[in-house]
N, C-alpha and C. Protein backbone atom coordinates (compact mmCIF):
# COMPACT_ATOMS: atom_id res chain seq x y z
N UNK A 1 30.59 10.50 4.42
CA UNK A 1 31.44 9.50 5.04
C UNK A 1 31.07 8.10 4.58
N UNK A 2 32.07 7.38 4.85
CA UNK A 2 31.69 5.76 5.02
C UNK A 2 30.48 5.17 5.27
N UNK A 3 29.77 4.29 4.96
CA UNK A 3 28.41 3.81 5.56
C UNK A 3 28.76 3.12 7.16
N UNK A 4 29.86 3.18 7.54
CA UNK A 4 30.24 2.38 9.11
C UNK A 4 30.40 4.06 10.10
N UNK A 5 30.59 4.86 9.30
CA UNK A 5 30.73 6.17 9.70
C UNK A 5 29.22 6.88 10.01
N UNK A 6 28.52 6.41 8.99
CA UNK A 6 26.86 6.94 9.22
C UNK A 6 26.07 6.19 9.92
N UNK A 7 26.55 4.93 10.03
CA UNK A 7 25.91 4.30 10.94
C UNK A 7 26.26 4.64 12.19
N UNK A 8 27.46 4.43 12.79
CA UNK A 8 28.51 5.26 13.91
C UNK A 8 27.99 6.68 14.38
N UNK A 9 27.11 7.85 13.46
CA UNK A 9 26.93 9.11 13.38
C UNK A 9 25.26 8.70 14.00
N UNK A 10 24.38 7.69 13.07
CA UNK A 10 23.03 8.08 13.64
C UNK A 10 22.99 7.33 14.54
N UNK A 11 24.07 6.14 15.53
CA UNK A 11 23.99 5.77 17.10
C UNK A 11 24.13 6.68 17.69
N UNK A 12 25.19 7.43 17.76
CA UNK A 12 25.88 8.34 18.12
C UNK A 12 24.78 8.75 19.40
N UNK A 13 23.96 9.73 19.45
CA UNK A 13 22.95 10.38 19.99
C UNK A 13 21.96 9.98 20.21
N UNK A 14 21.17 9.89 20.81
CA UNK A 14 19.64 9.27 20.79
C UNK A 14 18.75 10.26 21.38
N UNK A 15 17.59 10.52 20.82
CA UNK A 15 17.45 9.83 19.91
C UNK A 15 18.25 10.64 18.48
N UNK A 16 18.34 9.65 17.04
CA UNK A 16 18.95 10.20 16.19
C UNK A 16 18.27 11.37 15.66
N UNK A 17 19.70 12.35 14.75
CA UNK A 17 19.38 13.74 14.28
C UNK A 17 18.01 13.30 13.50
N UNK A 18 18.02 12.62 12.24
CA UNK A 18 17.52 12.04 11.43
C UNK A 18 16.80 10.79 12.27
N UNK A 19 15.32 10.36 11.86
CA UNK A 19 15.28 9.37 12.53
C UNK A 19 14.93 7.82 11.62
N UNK A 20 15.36 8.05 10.26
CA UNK A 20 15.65 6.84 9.12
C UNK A 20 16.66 6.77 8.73
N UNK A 21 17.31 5.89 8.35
CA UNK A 21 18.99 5.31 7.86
C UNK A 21 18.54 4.30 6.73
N UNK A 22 18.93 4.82 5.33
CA UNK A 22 18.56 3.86 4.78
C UNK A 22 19.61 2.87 4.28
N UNK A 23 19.58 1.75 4.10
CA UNK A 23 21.51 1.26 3.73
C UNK A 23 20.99 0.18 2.75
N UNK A 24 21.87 1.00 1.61
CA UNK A 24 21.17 0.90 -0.16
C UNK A 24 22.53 0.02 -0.73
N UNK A 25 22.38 -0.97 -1.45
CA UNK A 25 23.40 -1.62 -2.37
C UNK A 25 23.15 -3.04 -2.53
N UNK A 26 24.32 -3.30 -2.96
CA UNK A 26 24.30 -4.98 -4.24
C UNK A 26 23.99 -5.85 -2.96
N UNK A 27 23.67 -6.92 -3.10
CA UNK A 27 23.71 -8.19 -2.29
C UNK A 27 25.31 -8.39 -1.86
N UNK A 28 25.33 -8.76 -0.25
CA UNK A 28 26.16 -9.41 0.24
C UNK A 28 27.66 -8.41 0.59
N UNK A 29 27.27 -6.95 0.71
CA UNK A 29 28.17 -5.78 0.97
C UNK A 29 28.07 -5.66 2.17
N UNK A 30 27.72 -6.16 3.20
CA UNK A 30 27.69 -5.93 4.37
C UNK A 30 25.88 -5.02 4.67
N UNK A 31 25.11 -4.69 4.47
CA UNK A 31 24.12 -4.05 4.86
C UNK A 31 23.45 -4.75 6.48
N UNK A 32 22.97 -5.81 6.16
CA UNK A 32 22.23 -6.59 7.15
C UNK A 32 23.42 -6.16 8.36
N UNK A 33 24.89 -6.63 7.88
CA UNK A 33 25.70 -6.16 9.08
C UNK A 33 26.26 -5.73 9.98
N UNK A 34 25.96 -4.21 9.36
CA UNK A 34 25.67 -2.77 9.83
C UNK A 34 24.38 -2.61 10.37
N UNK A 35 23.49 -3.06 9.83
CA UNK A 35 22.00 -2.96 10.59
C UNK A 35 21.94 -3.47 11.85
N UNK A 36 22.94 -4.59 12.15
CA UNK A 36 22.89 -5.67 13.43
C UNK A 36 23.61 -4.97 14.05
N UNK A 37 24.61 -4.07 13.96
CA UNK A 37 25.71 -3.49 14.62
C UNK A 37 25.22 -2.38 14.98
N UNK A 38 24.13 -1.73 14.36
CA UNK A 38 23.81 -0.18 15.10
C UNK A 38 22.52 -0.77 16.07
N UNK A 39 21.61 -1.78 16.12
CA UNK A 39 21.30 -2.27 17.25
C UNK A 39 21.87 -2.99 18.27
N UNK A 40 22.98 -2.99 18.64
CA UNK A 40 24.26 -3.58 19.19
C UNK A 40 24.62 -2.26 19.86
N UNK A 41 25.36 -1.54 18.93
CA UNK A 41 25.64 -0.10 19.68
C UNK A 41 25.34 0.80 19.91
N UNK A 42 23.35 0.95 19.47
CA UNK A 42 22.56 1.84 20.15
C UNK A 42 22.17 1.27 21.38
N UNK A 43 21.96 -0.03 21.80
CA UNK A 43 21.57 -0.74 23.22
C UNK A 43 23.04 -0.18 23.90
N UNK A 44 23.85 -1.05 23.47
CA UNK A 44 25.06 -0.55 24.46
C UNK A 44 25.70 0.91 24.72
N UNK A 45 25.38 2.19 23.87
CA UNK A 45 25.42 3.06 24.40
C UNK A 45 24.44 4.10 25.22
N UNK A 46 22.91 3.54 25.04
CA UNK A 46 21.59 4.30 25.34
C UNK A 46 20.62 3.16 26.13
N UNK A 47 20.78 2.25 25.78
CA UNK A 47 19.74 0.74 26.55
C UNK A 47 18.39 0.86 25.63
N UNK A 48 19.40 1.70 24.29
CA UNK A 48 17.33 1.27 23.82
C UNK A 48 17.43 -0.40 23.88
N UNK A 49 16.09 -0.52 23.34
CA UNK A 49 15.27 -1.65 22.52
C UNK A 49 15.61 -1.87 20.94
N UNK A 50 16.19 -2.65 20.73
CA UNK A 50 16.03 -2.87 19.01
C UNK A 50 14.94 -3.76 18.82
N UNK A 51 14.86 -4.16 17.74
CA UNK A 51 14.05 -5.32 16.90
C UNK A 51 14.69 -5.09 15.19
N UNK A 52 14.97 -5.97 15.04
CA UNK A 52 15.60 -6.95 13.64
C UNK A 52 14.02 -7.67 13.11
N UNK A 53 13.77 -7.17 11.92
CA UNK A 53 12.58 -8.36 11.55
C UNK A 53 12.91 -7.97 9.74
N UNK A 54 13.71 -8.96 8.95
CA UNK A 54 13.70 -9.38 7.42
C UNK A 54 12.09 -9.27 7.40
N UNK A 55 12.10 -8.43 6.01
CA UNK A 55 10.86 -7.88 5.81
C UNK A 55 9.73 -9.14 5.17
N UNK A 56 10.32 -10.05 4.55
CA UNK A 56 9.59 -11.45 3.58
C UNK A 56 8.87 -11.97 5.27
N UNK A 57 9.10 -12.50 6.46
CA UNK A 57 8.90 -12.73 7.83
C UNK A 57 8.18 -11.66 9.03
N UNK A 58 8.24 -10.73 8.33
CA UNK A 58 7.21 -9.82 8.99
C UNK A 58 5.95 -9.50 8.43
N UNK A 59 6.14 -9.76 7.06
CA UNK A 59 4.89 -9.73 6.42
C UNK A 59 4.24 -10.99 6.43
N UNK A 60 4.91 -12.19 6.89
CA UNK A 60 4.24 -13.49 6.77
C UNK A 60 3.78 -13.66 8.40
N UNK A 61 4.13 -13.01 9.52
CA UNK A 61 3.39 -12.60 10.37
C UNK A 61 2.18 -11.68 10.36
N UNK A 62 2.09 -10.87 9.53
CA UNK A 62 0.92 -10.25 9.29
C UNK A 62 -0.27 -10.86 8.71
N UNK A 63 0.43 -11.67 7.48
CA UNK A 63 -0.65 -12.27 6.71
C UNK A 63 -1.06 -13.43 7.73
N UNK A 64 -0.68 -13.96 8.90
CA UNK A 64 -1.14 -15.12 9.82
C UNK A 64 -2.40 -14.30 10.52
N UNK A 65 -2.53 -12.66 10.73
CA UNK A 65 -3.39 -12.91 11.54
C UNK A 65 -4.62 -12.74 10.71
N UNK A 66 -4.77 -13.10 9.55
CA UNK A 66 -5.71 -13.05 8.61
C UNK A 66 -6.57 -14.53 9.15
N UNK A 67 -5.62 -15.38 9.54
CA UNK A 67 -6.54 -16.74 9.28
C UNK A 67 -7.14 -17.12 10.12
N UNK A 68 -8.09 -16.11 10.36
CA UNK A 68 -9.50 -16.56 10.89
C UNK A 68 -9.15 -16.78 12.50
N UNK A 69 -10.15 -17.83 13.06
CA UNK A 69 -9.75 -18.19 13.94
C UNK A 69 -8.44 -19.23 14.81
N UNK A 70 -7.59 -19.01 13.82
CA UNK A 70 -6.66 -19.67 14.11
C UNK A 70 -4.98 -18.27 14.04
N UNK A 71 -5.26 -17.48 13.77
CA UNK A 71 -4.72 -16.43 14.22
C UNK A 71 -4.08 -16.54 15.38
N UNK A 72 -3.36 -16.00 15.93
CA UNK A 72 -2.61 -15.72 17.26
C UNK A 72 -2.41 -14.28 17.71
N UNK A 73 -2.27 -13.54 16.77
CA UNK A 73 -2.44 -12.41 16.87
C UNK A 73 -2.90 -11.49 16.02
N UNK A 74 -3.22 -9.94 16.44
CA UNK A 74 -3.81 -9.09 15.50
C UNK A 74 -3.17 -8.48 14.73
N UNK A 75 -3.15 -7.90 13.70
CA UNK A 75 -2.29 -6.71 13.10
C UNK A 75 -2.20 -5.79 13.68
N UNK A 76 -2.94 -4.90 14.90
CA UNK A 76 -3.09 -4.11 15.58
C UNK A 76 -1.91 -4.46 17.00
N UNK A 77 -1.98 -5.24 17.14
CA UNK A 77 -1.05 -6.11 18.21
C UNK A 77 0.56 -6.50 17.75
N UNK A 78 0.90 -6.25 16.42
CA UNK A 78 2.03 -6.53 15.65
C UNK A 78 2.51 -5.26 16.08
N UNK A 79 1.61 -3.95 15.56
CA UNK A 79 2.02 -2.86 15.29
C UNK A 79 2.36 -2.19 16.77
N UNK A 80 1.73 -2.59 17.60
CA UNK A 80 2.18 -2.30 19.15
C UNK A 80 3.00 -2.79 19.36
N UNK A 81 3.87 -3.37 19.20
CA UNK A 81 5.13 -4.43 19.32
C UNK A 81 5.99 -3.63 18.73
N UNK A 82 5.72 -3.24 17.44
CA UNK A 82 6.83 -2.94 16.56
C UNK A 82 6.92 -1.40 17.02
N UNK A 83 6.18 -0.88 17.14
CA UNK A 83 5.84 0.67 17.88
C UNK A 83 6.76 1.13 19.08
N UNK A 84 7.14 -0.27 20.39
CA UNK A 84 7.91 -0.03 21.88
C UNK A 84 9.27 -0.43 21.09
N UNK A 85 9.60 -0.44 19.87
CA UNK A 85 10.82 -0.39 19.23
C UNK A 85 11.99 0.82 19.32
N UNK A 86 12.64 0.59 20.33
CA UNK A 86 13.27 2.27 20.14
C UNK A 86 14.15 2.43 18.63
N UNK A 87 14.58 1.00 18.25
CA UNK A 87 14.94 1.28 16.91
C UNK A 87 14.47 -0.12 16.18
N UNK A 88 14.16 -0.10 15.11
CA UNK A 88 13.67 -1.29 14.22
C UNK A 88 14.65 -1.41 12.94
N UNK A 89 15.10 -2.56 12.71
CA UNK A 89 15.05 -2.87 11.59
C UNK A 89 14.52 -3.81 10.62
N UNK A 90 14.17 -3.16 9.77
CA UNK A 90 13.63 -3.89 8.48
C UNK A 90 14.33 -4.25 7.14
N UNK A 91 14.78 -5.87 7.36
CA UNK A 91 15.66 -5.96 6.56
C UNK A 91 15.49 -6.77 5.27
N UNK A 92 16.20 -6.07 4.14
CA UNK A 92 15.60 -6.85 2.82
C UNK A 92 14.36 -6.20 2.43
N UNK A 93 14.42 -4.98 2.22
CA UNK A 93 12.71 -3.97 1.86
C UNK A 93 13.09 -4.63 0.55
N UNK A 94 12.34 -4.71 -0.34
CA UNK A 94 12.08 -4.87 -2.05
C UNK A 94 12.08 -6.52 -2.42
N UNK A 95 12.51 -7.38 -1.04
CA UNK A 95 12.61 -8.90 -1.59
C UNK A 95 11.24 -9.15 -1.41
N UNK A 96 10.59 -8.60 -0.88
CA UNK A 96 9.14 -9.53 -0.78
C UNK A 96 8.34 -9.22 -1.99
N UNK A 97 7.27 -10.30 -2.13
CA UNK A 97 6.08 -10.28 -3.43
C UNK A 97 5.86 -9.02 -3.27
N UNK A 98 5.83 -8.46 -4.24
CA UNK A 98 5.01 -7.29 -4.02
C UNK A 98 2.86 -7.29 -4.28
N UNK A 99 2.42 -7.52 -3.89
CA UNK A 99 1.28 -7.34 -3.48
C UNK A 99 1.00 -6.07 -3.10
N UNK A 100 -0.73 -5.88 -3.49
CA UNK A 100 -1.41 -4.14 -2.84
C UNK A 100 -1.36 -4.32 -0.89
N UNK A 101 -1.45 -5.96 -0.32
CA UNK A 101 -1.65 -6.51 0.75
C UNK A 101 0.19 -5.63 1.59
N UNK A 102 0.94 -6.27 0.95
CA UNK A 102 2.45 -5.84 1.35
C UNK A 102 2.42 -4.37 1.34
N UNK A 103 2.50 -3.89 0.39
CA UNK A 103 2.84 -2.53 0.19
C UNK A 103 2.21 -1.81 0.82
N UNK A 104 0.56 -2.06 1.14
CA UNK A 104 0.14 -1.06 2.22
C UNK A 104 0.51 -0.92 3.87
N UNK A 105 0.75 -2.32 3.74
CA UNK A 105 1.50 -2.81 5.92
C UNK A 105 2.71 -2.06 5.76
N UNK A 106 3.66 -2.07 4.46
CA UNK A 106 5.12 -1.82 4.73
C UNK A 106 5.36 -0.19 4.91
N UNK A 107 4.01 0.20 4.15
CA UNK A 107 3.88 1.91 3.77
C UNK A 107 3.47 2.39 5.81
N UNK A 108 2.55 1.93 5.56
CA UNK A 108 1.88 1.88 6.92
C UNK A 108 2.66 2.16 8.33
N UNK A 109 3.55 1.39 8.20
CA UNK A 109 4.58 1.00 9.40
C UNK A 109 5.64 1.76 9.21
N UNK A 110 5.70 2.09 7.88
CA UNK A 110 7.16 3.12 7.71
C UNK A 110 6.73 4.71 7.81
N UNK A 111 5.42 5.18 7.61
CA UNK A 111 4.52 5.88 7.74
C UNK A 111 4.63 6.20 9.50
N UNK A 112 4.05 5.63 9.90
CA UNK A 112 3.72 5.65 11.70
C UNK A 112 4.92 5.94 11.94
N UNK A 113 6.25 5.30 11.92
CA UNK A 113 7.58 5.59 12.44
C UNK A 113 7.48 6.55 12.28
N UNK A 114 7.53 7.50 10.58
CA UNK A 114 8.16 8.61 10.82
C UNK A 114 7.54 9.91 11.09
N UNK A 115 5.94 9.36 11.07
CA UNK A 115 5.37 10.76 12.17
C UNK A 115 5.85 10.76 13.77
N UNK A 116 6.12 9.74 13.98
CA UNK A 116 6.63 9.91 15.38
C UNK A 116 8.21 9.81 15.64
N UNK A 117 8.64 10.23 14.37
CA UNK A 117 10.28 10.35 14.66
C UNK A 117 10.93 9.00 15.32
N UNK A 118 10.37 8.28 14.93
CA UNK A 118 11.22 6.93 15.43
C UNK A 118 11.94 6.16 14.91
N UNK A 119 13.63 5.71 15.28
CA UNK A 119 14.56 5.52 14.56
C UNK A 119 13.98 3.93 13.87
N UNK A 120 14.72 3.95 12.49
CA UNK A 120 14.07 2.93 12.06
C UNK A 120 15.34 2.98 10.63
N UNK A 121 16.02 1.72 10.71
CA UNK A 121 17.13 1.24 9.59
C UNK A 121 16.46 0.02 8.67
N UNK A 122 16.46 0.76 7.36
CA UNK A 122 16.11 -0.42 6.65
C UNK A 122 17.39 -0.86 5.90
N UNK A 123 17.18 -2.29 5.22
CA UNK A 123 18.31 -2.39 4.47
C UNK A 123 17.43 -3.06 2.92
N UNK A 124 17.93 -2.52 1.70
CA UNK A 124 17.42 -2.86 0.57
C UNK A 124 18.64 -3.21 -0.66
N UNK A 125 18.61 -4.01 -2.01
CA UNK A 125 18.52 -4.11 -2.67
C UNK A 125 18.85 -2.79 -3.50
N UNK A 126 17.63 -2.30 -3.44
CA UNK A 126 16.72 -1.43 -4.63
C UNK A 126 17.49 -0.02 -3.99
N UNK A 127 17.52 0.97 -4.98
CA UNK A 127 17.79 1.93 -4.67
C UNK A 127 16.56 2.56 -4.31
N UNK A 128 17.35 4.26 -3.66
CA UNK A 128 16.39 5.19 -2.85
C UNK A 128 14.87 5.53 -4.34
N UNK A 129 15.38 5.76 -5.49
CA UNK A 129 14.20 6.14 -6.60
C UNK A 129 13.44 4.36 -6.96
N UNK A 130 13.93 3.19 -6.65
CA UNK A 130 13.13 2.53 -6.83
C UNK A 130 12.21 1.92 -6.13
N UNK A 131 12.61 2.73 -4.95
CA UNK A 131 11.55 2.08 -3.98
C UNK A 131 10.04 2.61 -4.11
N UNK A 132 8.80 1.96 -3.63
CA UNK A 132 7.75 2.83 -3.84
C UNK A 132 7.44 4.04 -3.60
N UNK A 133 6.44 4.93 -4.51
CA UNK A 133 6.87 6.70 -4.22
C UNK A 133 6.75 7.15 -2.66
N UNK A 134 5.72 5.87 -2.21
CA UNK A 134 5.23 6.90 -0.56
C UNK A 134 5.92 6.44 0.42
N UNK A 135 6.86 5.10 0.36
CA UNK A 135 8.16 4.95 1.20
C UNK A 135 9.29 6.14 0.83
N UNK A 136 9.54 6.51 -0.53
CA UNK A 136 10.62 7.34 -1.22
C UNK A 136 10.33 8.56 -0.27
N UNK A 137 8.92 8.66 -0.50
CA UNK A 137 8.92 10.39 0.41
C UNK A 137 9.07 10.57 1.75
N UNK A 138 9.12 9.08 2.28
CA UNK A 138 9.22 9.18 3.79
C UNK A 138 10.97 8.85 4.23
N UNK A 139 11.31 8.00 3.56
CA UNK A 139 13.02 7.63 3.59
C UNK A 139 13.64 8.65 3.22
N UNK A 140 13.84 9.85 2.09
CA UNK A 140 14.01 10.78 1.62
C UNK A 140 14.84 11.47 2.48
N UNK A 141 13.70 11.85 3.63
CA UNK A 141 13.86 12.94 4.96
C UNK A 141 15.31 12.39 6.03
N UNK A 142 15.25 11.18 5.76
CA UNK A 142 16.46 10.47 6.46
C UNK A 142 18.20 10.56 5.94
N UNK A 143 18.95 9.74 6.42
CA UNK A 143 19.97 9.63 6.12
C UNK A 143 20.12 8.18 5.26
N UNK A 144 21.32 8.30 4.28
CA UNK A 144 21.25 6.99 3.01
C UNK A 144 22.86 6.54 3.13
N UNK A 145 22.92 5.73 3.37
CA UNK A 145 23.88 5.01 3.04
C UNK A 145 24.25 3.74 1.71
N UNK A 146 24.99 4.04 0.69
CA UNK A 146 25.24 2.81 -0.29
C UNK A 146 26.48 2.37 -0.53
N UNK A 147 26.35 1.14 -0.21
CA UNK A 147 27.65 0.30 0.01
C UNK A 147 27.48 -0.84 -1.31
N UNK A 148 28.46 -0.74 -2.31
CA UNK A 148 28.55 -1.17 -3.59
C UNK A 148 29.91 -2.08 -3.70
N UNK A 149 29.88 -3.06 -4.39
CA UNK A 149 31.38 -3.77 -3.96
C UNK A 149 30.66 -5.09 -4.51
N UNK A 150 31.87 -6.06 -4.49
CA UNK A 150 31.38 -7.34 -4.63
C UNK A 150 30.88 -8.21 -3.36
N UNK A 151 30.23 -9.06 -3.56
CA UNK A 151 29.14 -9.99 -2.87
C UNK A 151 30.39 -11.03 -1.78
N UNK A 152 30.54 -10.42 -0.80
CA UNK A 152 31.24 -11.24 0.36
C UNK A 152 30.85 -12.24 0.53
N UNK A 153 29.91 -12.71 0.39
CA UNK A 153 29.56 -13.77 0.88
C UNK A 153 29.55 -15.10 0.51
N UNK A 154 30.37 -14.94 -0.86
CA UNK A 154 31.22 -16.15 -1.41
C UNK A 154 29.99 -16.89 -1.74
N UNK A 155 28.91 -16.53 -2.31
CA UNK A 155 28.00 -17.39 -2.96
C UNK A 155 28.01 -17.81 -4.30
């Protein structure tokens, strides 16, 4: 089906059959849009919890609690946050630096979700084979959506 159809399919139920949605294509096809809309109409049909966090801004929350005593919070304390998520999204996977620092939090967190079956929509760029191998093997198991077209967004 449609990617408004798969998105529509993994609200649908809660929790979802599948519990990753990945929504793959060019810049400016609507992805982020659909991501905002299935936390919209998983609250309004179930009362989960969403969380929205662009991935370049979640990792620059992580790297804050590095600095010492001026920190605010822990990485351990991020991940409890992001954890009472009944669904998360992570949006823009592949725009950030890639660093060994990034790639292990992003593995990490996408990791934890899906031993515990917890719904979780990313939106990327990059296709399902270019993403890194140990996100690939965990997104894999999910449902994919790619929405290809020109860049709406009149940039």
């Amino acid at each position: 089906g449609s990617p408004r159809q798969k998105v529509a399919t993994f609200t649908a139920s809660w929790p979802p059959a599948k519990s990753s949605l990945l929504l793959e294509g060019d810049p400016g096809t609507g992805k982020t849009h659909l991501a905002v809309g299935a936390i919209f109409d998983a609250w309004i049909r179930h009362g989960t919890h969403g969380l929205f966090w662009p991935v370049i801004d979640l990792l620059e929350r992580y790297r804050r609690t590095m600095s010492g005593d001026r920190a605010q919070e822990t990485s351990e304390q991020i991940d409890a946050a992001l954890a009472k998520a009944d669904l998360l999204v992570l949006d823009d996977l592949g725009a950030q630096r890639d660093t060994d620092y990034a790639g292990e939090r992003l593995f990490s967190l996408i990791d934890a979700r899906y031993s515990r079956q917890q719904a979780t929509i990313i939106t990327t760029n990059l296709t399902l084979m270019q993403l890194p191998d140990r996100i690939n093997s965990r997104l894999k198991h999910g449902e994919l959506a790619v929405l290809r077209g020109e860049d709406h967004r009149g940039l």
